[in-house]
C-alpha atoms as a PDB file:
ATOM      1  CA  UNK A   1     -47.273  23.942 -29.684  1.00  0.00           C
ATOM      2  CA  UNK A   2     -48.537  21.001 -32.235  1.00  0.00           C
ATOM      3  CA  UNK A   3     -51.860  21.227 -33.505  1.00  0.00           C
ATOM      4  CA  UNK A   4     -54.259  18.293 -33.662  1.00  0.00           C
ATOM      5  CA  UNK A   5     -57.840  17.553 -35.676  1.00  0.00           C
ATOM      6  CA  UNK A   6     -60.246  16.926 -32.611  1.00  0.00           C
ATOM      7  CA  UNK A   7     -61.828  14.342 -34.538  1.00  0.00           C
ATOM      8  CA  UNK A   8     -58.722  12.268 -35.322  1.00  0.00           C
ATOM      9  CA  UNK A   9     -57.946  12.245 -31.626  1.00  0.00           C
ATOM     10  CA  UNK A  10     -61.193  12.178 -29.900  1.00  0.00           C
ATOM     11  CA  UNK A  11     -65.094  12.399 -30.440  1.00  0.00           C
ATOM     12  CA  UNK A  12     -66.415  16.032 -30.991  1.00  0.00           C
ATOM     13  CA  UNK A  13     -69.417  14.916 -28.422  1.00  0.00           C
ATOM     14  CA  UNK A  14     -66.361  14.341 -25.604  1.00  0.00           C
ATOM     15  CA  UNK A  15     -65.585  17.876 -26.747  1.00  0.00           C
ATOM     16  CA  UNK A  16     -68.809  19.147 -26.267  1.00  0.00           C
ATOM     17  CA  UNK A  17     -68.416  20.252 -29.927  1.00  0.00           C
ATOM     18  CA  UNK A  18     -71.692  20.146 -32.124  1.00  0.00           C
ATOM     19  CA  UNK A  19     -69.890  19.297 -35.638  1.00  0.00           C
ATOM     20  CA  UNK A  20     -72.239  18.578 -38.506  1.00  0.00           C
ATOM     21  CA  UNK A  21     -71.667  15.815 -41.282  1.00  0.00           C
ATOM     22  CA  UNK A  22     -69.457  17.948 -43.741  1.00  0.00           C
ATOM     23  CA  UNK A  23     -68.700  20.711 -41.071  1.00  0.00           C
ATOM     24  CA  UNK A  24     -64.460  21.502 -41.149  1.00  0.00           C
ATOM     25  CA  UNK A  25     -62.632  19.268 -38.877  1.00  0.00           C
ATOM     26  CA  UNK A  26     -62.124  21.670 -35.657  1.00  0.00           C
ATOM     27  CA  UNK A  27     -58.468  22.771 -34.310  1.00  0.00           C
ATOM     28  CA  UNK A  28     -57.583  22.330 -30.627  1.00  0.00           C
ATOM     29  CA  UNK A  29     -53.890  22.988 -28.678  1.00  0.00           C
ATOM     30  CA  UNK A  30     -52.497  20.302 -27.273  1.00  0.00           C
ATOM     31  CA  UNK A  31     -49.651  20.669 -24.445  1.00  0.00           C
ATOM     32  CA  UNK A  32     -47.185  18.514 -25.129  1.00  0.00           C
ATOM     33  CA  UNK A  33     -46.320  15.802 -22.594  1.00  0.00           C
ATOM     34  CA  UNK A  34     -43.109  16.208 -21.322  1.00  0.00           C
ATOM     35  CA  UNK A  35     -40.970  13.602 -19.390  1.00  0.00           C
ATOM     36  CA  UNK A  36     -39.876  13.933 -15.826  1.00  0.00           C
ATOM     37  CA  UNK A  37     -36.675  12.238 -15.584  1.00  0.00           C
ATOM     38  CA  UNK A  38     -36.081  10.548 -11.697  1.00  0.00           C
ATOM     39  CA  UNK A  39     -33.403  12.289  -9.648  1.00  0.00           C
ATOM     40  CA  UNK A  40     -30.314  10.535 -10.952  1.00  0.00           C
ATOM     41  CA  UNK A  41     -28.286   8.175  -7.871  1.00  0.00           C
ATOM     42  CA  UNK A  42     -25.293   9.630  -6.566  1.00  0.00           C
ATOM     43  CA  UNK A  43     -22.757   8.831  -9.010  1.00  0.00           C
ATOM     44  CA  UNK A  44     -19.301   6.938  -7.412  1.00  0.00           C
ATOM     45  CA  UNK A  45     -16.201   8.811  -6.571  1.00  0.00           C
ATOM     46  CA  UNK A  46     -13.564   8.687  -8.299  1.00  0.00           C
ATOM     47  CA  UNK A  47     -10.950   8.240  -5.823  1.00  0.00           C
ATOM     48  CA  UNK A  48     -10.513   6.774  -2.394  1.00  0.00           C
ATOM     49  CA  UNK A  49      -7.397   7.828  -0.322  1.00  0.00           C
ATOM     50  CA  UNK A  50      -7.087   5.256   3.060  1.00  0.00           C
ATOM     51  CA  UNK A  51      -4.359   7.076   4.880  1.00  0.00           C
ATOM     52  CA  UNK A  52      -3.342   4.909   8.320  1.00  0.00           C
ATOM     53  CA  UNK A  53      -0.872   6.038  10.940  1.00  0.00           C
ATOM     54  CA  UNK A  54       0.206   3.759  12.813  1.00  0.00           C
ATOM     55  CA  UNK A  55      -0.619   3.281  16.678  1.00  0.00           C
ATOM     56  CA  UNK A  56      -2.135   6.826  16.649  1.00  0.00           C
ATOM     57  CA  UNK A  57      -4.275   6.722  19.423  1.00  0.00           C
ATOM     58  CA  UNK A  58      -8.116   8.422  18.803  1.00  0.00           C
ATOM     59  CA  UNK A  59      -7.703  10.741  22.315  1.00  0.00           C
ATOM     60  CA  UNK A  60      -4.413  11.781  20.678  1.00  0.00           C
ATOM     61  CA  UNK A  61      -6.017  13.141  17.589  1.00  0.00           C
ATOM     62  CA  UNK A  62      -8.542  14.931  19.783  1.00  0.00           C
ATOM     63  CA  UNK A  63      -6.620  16.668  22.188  1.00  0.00           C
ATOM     64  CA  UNK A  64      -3.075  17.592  20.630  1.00  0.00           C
ATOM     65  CA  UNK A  65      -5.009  20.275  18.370  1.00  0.00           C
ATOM     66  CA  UNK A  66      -2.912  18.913  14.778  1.00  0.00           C
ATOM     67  CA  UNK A  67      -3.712  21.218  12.019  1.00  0.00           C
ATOM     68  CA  UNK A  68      -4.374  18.605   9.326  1.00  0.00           C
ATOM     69  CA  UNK A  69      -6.389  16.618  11.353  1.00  0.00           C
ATOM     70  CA  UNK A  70      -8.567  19.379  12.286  1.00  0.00           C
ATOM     71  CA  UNK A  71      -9.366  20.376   9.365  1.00  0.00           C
ATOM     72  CA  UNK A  72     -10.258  17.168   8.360  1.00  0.00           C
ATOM     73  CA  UNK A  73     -12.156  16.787  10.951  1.00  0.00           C
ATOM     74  CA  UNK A  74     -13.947  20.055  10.593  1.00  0.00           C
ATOM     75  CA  UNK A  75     -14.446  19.197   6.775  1.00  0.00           C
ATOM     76  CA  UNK A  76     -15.708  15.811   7.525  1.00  0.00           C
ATOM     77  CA  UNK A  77     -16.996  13.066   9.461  1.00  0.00           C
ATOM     78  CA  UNK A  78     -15.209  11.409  12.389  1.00  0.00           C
ATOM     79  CA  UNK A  79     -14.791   9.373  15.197  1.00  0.00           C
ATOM     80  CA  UNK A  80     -12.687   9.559  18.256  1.00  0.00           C
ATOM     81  CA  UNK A  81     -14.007   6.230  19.478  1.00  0.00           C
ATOM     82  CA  UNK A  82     -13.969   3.961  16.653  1.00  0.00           C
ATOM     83  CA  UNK A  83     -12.781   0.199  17.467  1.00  0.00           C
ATOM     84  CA  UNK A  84      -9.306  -2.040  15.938  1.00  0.00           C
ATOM     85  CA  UNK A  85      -9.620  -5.517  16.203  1.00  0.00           C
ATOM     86  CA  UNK A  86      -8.997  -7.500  19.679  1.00  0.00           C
ATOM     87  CA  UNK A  87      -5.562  -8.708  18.542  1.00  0.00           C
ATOM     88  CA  UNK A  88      -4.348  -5.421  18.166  1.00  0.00           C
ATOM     89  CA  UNK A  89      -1.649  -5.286  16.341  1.00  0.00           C
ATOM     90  CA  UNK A  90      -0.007  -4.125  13.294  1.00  0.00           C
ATOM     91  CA  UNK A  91      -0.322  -6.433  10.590  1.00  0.00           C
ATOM     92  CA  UNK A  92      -3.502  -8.215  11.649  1.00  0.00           C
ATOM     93  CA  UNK A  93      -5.606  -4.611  12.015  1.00  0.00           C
ATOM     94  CA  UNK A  94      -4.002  -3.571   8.785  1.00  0.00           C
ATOM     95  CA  UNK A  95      -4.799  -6.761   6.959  1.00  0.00           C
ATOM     96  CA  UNK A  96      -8.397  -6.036   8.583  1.00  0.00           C
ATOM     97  CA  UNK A  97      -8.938  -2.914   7.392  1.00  0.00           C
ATOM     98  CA  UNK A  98      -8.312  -3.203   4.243  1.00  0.00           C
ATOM     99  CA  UNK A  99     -10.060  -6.777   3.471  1.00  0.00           C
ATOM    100  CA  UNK A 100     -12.941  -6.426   5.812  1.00  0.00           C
ATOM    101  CA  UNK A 101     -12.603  -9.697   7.509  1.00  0.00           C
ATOM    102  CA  UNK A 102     -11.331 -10.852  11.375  1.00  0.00           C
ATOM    103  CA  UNK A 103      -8.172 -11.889  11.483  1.00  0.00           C
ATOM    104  CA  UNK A 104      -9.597 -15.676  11.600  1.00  0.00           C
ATOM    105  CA  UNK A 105     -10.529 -15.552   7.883  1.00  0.00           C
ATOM    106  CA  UNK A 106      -7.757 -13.167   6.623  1.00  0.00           C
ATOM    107  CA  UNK A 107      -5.181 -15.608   8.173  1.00  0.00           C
ATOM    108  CA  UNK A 108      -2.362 -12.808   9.171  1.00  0.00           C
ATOM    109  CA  UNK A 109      -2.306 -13.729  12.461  1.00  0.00           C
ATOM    110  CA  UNK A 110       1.441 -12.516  13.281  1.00  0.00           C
ATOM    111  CA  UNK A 111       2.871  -9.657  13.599  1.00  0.00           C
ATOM    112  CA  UNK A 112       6.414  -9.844  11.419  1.00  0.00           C
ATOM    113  CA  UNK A 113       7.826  -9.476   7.998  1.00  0.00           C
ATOM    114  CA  UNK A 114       7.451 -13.555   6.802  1.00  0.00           C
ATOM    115  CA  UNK A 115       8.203 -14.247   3.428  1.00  0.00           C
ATOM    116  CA  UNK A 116       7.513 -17.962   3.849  1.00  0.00           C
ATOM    117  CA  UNK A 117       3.928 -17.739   5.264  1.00  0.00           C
ATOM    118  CA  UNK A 118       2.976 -16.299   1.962  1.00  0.00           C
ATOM    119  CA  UNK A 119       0.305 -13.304   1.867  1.00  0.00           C
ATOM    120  CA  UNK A 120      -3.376 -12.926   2.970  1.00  0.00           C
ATOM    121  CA  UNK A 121      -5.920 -15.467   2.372  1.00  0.00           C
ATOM    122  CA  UNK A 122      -8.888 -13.000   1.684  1.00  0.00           C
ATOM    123  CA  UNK A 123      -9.661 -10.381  -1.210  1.00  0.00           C
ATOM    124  CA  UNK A 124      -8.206  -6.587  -0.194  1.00  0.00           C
ATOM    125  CA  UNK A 125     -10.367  -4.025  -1.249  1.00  0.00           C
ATOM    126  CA  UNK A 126      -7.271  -3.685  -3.844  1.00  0.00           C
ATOM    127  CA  UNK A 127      -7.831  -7.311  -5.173  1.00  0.00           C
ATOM    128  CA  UNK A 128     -11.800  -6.169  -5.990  1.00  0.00           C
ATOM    129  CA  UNK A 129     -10.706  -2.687  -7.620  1.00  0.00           C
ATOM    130  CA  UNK A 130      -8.158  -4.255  -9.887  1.00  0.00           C
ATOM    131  CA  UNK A 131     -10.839  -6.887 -10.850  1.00  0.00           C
ATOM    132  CA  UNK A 132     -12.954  -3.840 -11.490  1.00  0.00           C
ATOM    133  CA  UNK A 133     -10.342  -2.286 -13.722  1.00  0.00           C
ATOM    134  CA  UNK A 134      -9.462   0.941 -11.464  1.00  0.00           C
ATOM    135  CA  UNK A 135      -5.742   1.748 -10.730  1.00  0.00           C
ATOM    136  CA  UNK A 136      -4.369   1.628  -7.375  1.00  0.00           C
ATOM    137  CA  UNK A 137      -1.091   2.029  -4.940  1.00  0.00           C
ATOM    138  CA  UNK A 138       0.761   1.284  -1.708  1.00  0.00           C
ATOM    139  CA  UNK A 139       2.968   3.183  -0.019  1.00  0.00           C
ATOM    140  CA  UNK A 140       4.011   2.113   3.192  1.00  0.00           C
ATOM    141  CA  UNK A 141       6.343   2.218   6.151  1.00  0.00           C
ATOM    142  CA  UNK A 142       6.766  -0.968   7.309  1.00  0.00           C
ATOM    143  CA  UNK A 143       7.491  -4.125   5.145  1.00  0.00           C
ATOM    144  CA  UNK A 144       5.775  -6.528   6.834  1.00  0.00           C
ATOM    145  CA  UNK A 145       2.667  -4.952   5.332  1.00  0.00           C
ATOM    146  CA  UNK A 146       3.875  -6.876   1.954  1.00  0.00           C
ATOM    147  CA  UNK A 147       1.991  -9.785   3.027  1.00  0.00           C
ATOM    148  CA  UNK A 148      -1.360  -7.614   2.601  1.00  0.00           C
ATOM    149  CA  UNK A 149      -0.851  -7.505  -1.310  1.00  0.00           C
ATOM    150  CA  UNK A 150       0.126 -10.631  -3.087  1.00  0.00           C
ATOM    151  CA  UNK A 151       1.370  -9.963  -6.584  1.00  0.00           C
ATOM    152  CA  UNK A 152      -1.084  -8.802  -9.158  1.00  0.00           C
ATOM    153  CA  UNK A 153      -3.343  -6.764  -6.641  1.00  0.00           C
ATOM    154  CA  UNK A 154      -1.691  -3.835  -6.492  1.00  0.00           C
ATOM    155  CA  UNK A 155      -0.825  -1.355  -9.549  1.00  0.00           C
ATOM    156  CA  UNK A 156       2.101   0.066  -7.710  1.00  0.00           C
ATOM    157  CA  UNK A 157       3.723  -0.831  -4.419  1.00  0.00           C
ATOM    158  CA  UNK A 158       6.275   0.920  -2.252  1.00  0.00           C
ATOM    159  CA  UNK A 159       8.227   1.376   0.741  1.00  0.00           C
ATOM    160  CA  UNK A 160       9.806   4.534   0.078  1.00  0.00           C
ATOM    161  CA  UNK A 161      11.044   4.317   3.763  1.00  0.00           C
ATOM    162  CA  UNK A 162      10.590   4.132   7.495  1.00  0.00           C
ATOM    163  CA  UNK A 163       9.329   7.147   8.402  1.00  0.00           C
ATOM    164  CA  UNK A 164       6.541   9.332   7.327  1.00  0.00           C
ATOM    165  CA  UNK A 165       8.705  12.340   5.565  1.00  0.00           C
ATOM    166  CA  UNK A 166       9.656   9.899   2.664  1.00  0.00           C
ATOM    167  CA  UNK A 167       6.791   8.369   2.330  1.00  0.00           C
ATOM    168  CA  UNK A 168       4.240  11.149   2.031  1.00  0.00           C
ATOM    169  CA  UNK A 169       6.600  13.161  -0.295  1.00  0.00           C
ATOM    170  CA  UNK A 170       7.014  10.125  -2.990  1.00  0.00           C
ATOM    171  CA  UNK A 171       2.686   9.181  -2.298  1.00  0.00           C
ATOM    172  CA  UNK A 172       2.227  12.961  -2.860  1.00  0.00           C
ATOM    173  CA  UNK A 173       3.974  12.811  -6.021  1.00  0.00           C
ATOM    174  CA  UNK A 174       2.492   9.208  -7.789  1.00  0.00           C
ATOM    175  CA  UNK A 175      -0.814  10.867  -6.559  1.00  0.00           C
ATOM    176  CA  UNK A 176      -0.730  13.836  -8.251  1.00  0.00           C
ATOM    177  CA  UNK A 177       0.861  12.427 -11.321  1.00  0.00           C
ATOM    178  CA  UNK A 178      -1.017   8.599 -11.622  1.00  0.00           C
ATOM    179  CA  UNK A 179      -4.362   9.584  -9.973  1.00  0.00           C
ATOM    180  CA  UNK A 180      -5.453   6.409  -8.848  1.00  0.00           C
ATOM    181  CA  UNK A 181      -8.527   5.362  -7.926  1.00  0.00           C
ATOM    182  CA  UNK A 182      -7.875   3.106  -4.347  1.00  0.00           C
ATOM    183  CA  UNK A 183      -4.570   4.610  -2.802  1.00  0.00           C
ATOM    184  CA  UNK A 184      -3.118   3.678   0.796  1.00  0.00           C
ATOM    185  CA  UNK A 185      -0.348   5.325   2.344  1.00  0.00           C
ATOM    186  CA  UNK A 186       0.962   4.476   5.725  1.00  0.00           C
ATOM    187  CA  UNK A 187       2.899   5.952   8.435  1.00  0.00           C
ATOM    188  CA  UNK A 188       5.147   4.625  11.119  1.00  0.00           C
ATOM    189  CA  UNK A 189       6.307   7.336  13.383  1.00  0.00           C
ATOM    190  CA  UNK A 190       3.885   6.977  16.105  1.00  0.00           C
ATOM    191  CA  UNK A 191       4.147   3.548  16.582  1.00  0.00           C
ATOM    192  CA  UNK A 192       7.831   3.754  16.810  1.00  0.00           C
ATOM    193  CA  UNK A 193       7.874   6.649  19.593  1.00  0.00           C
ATOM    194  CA  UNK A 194       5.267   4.982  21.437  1.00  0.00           C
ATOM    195  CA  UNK A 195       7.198   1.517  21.444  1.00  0.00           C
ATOM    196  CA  UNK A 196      10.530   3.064  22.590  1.00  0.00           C
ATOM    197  CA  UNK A 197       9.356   6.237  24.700  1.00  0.00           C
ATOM    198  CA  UNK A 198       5.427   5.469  25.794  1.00  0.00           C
ATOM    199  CA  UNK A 199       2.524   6.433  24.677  1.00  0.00           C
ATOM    200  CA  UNK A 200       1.683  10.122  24.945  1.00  0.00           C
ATOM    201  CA  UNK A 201       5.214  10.473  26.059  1.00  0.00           C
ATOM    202  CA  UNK A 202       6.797  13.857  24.909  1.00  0.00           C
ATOM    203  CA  UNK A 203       9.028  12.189  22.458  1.00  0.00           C
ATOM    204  CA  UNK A 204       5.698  10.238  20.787  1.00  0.00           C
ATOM    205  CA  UNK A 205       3.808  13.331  21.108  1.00  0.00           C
ATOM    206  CA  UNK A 206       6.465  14.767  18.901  1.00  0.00           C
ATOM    207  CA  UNK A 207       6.302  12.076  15.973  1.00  0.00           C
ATOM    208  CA  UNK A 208       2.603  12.786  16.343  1.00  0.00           C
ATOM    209  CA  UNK A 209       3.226  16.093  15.361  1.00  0.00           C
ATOM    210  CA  UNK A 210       5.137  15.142  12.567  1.00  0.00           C
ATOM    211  CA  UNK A 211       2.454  12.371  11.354  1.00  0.00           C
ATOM    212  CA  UNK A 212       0.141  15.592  11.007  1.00  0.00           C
ATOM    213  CA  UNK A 213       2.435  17.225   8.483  1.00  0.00           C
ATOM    214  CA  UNK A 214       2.708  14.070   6.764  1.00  0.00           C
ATOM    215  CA  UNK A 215      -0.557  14.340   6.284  1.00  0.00           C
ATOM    216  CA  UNK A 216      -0.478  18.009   5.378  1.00  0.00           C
ATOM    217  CA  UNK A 217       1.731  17.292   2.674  1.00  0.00           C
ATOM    218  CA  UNK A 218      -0.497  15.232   0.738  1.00  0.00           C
ATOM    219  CA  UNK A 219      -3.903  16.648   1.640  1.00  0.00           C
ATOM    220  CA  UNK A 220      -1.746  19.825  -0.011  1.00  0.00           C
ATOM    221  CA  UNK A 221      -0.992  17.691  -3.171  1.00  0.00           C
ATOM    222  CA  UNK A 222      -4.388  16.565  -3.859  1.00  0.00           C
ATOM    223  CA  UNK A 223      -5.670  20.229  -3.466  1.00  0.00           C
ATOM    224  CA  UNK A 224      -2.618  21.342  -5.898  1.00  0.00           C
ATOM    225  CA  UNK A 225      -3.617  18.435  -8.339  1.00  0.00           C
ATOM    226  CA  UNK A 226      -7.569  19.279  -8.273  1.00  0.00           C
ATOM    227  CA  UNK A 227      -8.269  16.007  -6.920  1.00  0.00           C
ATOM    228  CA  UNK A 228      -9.092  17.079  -3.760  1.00  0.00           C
ATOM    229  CA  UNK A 229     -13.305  17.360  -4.564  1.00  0.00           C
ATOM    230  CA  UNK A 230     -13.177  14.298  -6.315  1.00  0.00           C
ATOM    231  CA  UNK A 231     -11.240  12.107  -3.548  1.00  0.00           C
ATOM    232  CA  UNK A 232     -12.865  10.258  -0.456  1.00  0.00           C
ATOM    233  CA  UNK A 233      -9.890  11.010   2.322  1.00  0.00           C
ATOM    234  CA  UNK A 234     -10.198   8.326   5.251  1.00  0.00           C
ATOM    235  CA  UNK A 235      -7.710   8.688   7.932  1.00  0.00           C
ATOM    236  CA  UNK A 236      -7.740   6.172  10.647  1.00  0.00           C
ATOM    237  CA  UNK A 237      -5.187   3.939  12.927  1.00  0.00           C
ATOM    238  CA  UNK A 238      -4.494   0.247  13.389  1.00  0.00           C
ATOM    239  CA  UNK A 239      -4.234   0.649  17.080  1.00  0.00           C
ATOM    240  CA  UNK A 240      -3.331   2.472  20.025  1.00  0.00           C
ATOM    241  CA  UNK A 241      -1.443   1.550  22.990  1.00  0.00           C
ATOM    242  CA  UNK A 242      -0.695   2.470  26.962  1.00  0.00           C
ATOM    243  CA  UNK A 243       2.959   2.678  28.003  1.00  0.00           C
ATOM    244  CA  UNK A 244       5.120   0.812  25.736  1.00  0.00           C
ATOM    245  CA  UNK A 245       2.908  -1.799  24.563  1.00  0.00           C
ATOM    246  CA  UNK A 246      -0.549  -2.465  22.825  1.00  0.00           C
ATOM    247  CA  UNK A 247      -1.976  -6.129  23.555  1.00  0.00           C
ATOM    248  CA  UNK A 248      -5.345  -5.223  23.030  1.00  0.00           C
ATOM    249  CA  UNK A 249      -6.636  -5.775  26.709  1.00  0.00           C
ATOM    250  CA  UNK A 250      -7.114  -2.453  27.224  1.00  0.00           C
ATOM    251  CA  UNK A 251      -9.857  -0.514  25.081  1.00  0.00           C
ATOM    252  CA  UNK A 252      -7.185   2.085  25.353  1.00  0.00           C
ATOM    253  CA  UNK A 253      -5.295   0.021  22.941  1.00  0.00           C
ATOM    254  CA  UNK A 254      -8.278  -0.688  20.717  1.00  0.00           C
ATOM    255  CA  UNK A 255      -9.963   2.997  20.473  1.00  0.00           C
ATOM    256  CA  UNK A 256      -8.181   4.581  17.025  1.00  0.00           C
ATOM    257  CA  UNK A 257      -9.334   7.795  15.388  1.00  0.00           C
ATOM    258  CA  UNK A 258     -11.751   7.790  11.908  1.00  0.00           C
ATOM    259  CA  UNK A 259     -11.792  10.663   9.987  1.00  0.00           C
ATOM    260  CA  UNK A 260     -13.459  11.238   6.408  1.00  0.00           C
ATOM    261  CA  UNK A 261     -14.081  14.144   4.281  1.00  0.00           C
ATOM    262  CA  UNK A 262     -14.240  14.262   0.250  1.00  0.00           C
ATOM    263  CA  UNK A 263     -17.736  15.304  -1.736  1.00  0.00           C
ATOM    264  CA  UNK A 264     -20.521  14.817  -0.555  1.00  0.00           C
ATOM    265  CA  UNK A 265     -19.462  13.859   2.980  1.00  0.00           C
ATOM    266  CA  UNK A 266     -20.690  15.614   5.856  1.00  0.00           C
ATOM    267  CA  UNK A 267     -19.123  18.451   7.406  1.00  0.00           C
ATOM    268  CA  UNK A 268     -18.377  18.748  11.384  1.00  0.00           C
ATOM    269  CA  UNK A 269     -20.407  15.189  11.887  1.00  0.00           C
ATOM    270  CA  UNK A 270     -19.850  13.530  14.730  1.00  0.00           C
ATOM    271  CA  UNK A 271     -20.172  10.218  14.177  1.00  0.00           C
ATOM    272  CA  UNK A 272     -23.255   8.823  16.568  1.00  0.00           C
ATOM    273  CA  UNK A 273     -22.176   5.103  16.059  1.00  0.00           C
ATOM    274  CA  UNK A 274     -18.822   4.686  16.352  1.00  0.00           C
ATOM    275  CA  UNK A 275     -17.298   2.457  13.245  1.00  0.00           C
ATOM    276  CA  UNK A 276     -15.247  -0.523  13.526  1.00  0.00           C
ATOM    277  CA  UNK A 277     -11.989  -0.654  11.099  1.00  0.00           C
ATOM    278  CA  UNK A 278     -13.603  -3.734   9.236  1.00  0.00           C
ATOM    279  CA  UNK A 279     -16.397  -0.792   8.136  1.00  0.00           C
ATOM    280  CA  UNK A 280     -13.111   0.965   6.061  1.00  0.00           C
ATOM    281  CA  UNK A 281     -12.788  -1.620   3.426  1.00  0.00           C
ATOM    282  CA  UNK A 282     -16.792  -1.883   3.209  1.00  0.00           C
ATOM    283  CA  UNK A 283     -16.613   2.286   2.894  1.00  0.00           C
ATOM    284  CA  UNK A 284     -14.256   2.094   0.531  1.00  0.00           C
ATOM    285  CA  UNK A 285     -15.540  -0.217  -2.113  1.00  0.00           C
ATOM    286  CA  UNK A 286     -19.134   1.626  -1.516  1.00  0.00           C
ATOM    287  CA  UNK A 287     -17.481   5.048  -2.520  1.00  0.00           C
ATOM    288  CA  UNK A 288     -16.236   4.255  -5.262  1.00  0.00           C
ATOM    289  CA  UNK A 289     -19.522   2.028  -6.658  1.00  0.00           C
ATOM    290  CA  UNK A 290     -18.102  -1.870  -6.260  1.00  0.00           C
ATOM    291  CA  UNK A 291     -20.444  -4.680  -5.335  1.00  0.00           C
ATOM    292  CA  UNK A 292     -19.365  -4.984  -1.327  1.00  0.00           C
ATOM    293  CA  UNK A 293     -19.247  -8.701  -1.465  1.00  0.00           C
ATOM    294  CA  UNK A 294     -20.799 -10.879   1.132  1.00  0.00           C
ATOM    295  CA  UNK A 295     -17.887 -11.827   3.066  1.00  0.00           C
ATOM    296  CA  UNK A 296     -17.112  -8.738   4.240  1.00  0.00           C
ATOM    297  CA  UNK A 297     -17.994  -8.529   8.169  1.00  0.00           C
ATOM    298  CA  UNK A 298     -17.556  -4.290   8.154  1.00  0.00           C
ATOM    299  CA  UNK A 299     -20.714  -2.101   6.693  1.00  0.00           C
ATOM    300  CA  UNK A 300     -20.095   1.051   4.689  1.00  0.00           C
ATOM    301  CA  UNK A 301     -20.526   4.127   6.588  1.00  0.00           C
ATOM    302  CA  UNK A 302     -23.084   5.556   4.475  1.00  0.00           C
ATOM    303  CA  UNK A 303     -24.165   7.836   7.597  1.00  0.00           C
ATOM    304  CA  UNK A 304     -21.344  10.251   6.443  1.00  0.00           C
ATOM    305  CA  UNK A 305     -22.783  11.372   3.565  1.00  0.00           C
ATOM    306  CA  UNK A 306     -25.221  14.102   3.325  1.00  0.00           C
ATOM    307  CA  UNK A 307     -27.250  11.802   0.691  1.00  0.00           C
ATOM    308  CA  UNK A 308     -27.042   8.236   1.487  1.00  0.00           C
ATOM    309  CA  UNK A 309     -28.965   6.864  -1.055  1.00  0.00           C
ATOM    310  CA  UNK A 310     -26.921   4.186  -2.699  1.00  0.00           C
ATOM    311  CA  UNK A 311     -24.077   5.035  -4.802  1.00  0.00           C
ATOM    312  CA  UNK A 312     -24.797   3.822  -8.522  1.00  0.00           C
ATOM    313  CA  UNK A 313     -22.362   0.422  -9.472  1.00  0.00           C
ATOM    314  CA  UNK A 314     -19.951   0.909 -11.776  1.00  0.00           C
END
């Protein structure tokens, strides 16, 4: 504790001291001051995993009791009535999901693998991380997804092959190994089933199934890693569908799963408002501390957080 002469600091009458001309200079104890510092923001994560499989219905996820998905589900914050885009299809709802924007703005309005109509038109939430200096990837299943990331937005790119097996093996190993901080891996086996058997069939029920261990195997790698409390897991759909088909007509077609879990995300939520996919990208870029720029139609979802006061920017 510092000492202090009373009289250097303050008059002996504000005291109540009595000092005489002459009279020693009198000793008090002062308590220091000491500084509160303000709770400190939440800082960003340092990883966001997007993790689509495609035409995965939402009352799939919730009814077929899949082991990775319920866990997720029971470690996070989901949905089983979040909302594709009308045109609901695959590259349009991809290209949406990851930029933010209708398909109106984004300009993938088809649905095929066409190298002469050139890539999107809008930022991905790829294009802003890179710009932002984080590493990211792309694994997918389909290669008309290619037009979603023109070159230079994407650290790494791949199509390690059709269905989800391949795919989740070679994303579960650049994970682990690269750690990047925007990653999106997608699968194709439900779409497939449900295009040549039905939806809900047996057969698409089955590739379901195996979509779930897909998943397994990298929700295993990031645990093995020790990125697993440091990554922001969103699983989702770009549709659903109704016999063979998914136009979009049908809300059936529309309603896809949303899943999250990573830190600080809420555990066994139920998600009140259901999101839209445009609200991914915004989610994503808000994660991991980027400026959500103004263009973006979707909203981050900071309602799955147990703190939503605003992540601190990079």
């Amino acid at each position: 504790m510092r000492k202090f002469h009373a009289a250097l600091l303050i008059g002996a009458a504000g005291l109540g001291l009595h000092a005489s001309v002459g009279a020693a200079p009198v000793e008090i104890d002062l308590v220091p001051i000491v500084k509160v510092e303000a709770p400190e923001k939440p800082r960003a994560i340092n990883h966001v995993l997007i993790i689509s499989e495609d035409g995965l219905r939402a009352d799939a996820v919730a009814t077929l009791h899949l082991k990775w998905h319920d866990l997720m589900r029971k470690r996070g914050a989901y949905s089983d009535h979040a909302l594709t885009i009308r045109d609901a299809s695959t590259l349009p709802a991809h290209a949406s999901m990851l930029s933010g924007v209708e398909p109106k703005t984004h300009g993938l309005t088809w649905n095929t693998w066409r190298p002469r109509e050139g890539y999107i038109k809008s930022p991905t939430i790829f294009s802003h991380a890179q710009d932002a200096g984080l590493t990211t990837a792309f694994f997918t299943g389909k290669s008309k997804l290619r037009h979603i990331v023109p070159p230079g937005t994407v650290g790494m790119y791949e199509r390690p092959g059709y269905y989800c097996k391949k795919v989740a093996e070679q994303a579960a190993e650049y994970l682990m190994a690269a750690r990047p901080a925007l990653a999106f891996v997608h699968f194709s086996d439900p779409d497939e089933l449900g295009h040549s058997k039905g939806w809900m069939s047996s057969a698409q029920k089955n590739a379901i199934t195996n979509s779930d261990r897909c998943l397994g195997i990298i929700y295993e790698a990031l645990e093995k890693s020790g990125l697993i409390d440091d990554t922001l897991i969103i699983v989702s759909a770009d549709h659903g569908g109704h016999n063979r088909v998914h136009s979009g007509a049908k809300r059936i077609d529309r309603e896809i799963p949303w899943i999250a879990c990573g830190p600080g995300v809420r555990e066994d939520y139920v998600m009140d408002d259901p999101p839209s996919t445009l609200d991914t990208a915004a989610t994503a870029l808000y994660a991991l501390g980027l400026k959500i720029p103004a263009e973006i139609v979707g909203r981050p979802r900071t309602d799955i957080f147990i703190d939503a006061t605003p992540i601190l920017l990079r």
